[in-house]
C-alpha atoms as a PDB file:
ATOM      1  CA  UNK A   1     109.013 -85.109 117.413  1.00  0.00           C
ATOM      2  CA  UNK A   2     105.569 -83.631 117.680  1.00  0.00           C
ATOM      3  CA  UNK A   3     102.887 -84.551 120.836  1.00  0.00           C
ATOM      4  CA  UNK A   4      99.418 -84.934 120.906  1.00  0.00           C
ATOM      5  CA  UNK A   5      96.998 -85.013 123.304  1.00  0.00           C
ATOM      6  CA  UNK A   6      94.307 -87.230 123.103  1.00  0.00           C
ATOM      7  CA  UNK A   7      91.073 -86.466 124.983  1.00  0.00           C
ATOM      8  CA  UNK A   8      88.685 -89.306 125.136  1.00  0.00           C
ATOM      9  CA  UNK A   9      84.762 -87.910 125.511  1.00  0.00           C
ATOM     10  CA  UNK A  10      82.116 -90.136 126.590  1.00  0.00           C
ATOM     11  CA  UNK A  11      78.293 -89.624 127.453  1.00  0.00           C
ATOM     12  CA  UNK A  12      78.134 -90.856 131.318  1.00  0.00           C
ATOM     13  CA  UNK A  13      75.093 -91.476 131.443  1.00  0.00           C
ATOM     14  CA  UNK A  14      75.209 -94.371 129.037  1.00  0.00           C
ATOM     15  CA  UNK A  15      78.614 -95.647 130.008  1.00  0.00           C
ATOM     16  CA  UNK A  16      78.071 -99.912 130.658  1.00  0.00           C
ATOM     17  CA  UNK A  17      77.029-100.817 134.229  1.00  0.00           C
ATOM     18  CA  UNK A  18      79.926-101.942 135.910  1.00  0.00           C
ATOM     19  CA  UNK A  19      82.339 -99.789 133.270  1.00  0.00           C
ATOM     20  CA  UNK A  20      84.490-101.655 130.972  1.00  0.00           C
ATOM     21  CA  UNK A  21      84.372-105.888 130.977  1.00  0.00           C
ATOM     22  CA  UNK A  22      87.351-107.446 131.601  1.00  0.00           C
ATOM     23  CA  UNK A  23      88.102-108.475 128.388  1.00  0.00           C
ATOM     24  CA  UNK A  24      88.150-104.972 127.347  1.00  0.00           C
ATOM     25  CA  UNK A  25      90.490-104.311 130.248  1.00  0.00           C
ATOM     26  CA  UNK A  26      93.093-106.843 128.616  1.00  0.00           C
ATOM     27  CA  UNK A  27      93.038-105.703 125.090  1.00  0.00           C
ATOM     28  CA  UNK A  28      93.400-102.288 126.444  1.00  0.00           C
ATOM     29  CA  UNK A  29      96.469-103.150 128.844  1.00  0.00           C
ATOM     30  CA  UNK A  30      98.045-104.761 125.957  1.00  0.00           C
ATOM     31  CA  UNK A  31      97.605-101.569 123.607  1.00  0.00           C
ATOM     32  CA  UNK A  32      98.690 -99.694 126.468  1.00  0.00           C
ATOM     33  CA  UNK A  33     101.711-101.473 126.611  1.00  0.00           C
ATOM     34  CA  UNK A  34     102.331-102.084 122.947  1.00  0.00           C
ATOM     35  CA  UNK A  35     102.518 -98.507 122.592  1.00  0.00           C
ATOM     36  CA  UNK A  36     104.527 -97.783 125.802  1.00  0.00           C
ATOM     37  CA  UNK A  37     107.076-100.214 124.008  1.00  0.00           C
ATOM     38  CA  UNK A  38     106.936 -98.177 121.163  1.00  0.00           C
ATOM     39  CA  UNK A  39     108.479 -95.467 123.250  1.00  0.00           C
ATOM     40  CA  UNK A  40     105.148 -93.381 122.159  1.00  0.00           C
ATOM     41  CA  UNK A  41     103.330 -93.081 125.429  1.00  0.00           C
ATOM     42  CA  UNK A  42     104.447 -90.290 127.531  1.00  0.00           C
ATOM     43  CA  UNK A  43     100.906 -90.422 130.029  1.00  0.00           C
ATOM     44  CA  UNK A  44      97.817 -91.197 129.988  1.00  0.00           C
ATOM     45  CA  UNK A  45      95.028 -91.771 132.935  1.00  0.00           C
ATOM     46  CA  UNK A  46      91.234 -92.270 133.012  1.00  0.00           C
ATOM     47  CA  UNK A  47      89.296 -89.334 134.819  1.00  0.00           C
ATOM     48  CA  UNK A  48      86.692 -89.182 137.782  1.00  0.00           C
ATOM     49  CA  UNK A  49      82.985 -88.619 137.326  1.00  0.00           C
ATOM     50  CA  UNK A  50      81.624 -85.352 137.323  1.00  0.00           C
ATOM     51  CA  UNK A  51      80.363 -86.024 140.049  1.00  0.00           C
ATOM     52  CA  UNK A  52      83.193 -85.879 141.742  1.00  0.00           C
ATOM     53  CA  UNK A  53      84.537 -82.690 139.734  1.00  0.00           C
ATOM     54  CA  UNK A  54      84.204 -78.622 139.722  1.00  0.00           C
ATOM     55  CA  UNK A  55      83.820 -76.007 137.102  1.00  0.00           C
ATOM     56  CA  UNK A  56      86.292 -72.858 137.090  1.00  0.00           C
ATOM     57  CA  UNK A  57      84.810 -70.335 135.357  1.00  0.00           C
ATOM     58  CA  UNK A  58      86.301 -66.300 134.384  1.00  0.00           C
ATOM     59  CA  UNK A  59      84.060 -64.449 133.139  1.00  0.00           C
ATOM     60  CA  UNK A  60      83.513 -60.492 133.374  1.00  0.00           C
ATOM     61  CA  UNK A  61      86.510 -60.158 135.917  1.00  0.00           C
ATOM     62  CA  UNK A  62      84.656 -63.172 138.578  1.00  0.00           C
ATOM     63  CA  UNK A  63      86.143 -66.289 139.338  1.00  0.00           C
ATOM     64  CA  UNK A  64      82.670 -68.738 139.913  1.00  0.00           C
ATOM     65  CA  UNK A  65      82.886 -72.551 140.480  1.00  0.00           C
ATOM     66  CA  UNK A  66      80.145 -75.313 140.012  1.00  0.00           C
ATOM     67  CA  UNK A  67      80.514 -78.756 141.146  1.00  0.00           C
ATOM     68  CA  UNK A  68      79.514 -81.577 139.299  1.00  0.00           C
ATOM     69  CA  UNK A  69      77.800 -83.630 137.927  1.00  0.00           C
ATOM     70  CA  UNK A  70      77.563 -81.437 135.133  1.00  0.00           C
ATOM     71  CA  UNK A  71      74.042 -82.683 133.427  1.00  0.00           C
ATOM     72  CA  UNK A  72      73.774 -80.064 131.027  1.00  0.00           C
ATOM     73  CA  UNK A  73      76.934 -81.316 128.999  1.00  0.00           C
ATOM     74  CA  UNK A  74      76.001 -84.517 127.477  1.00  0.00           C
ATOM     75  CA  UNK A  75      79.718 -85.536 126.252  1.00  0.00           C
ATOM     76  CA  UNK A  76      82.628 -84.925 129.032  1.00  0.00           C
ATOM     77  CA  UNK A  77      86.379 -85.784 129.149  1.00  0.00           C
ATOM     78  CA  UNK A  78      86.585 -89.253 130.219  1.00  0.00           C
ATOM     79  CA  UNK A  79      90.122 -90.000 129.756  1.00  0.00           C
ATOM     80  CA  UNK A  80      93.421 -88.708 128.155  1.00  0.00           C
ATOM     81  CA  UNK A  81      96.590 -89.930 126.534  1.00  0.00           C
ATOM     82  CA  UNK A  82      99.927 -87.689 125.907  1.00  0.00           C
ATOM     83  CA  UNK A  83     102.001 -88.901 123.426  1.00  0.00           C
ATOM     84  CA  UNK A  84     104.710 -88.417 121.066  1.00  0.00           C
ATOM     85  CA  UNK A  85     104.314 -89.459 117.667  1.00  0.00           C
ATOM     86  CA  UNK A  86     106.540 -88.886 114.113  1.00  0.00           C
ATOM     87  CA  UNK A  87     103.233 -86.848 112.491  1.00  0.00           C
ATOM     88  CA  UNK A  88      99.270 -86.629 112.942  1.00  0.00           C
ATOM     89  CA  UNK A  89      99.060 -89.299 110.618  1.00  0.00           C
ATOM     90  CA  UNK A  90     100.943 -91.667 113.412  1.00  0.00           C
ATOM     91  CA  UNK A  91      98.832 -89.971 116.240  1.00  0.00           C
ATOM     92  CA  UNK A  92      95.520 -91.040 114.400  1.00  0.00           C
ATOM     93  CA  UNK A  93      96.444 -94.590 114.071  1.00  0.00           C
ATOM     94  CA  UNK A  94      96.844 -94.727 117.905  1.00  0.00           C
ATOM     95  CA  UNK A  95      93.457 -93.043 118.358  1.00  0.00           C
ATOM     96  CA  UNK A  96      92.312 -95.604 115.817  1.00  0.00           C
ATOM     97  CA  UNK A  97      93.313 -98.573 117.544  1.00  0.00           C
ATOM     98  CA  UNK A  98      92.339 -97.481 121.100  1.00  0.00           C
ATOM     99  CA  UNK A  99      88.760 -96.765 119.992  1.00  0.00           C
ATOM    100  CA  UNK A 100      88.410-100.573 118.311  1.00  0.00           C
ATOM    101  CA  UNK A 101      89.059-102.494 121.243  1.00  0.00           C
ATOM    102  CA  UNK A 102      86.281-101.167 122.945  1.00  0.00           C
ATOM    103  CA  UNK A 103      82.978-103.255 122.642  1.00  0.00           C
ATOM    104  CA  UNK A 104      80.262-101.968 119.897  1.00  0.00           C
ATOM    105  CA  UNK A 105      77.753-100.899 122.646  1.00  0.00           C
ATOM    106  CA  UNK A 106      80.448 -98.301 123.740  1.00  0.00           C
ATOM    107  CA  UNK A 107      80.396 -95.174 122.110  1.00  0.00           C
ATOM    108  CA  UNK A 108      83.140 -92.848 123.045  1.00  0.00           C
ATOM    109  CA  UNK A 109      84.828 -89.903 121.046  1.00  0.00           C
ATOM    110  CA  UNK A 110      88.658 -89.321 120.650  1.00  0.00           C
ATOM    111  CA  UNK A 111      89.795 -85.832 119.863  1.00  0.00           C
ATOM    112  CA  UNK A 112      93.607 -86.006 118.551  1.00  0.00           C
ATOM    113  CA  UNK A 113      95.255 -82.485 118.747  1.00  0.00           C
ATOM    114  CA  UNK A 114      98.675 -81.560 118.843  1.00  0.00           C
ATOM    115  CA  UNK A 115     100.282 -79.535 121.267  1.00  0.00           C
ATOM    116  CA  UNK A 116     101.593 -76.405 120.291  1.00  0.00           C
ATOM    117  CA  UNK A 117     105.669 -76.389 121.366  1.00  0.00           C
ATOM    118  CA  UNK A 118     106.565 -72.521 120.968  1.00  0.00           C
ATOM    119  CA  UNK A 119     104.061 -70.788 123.521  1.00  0.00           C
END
């Protein structure tokens, strides 16, 4: 069975005061563990600020590093979610229902790709 990564991308700078209410908390534990029933979860986690991160870059034989926040990148990865699904189609539908149970002043990106197994 195929696995896809999902990488969540929000702006932080418009990200709710106080980050997500509790009610969106609860619907999300329960789709968390609706779909860990569903034996499709295999991870998923919720990332640091910026702030808190650094940049790795290779470029023209150099290693450099930046530390964050990164303010010239307006969307960053907030979050992720590995899982294993039957097909894309199955993958989306996740991705689907994750992004409604957020409130509508959120606005948050999910990128669904599939990781390639014969590398």
């Amino acid at each position: 069975m195929p696995r896809f990564l999902t990488l969540i991308r929000i702006d932080e700078k418009n990200v709710p005061e106080g980050g997500p209410s509790p009610e969106l908390r609860e619907r999300m534990g329960a789709l968390l563990e609706e779909i860990t029933k569903a034996g499709v979860m295999l991870d998923t986690a919720g990332l640091t600020p910026t702030s808190e991160g650094t940049r790795l870059t290779w470029s023209g034989g150099e290693i450099t590093s930046a530390d964050g926040p990164f303010t010239e990148t307006k969307e960053v990865i907030g979050g992720y979610s590995l899982i294993q699904a039957k097909d894309k189609a199955e993958a989306l539908e996740w991705a689907r229902r994750f992004l409604r149970v957020h409130e509508e002043h959120w606005t948050i990106t999910a990128e669904v790709r599939e990781l390639v197994e014969d590398c």
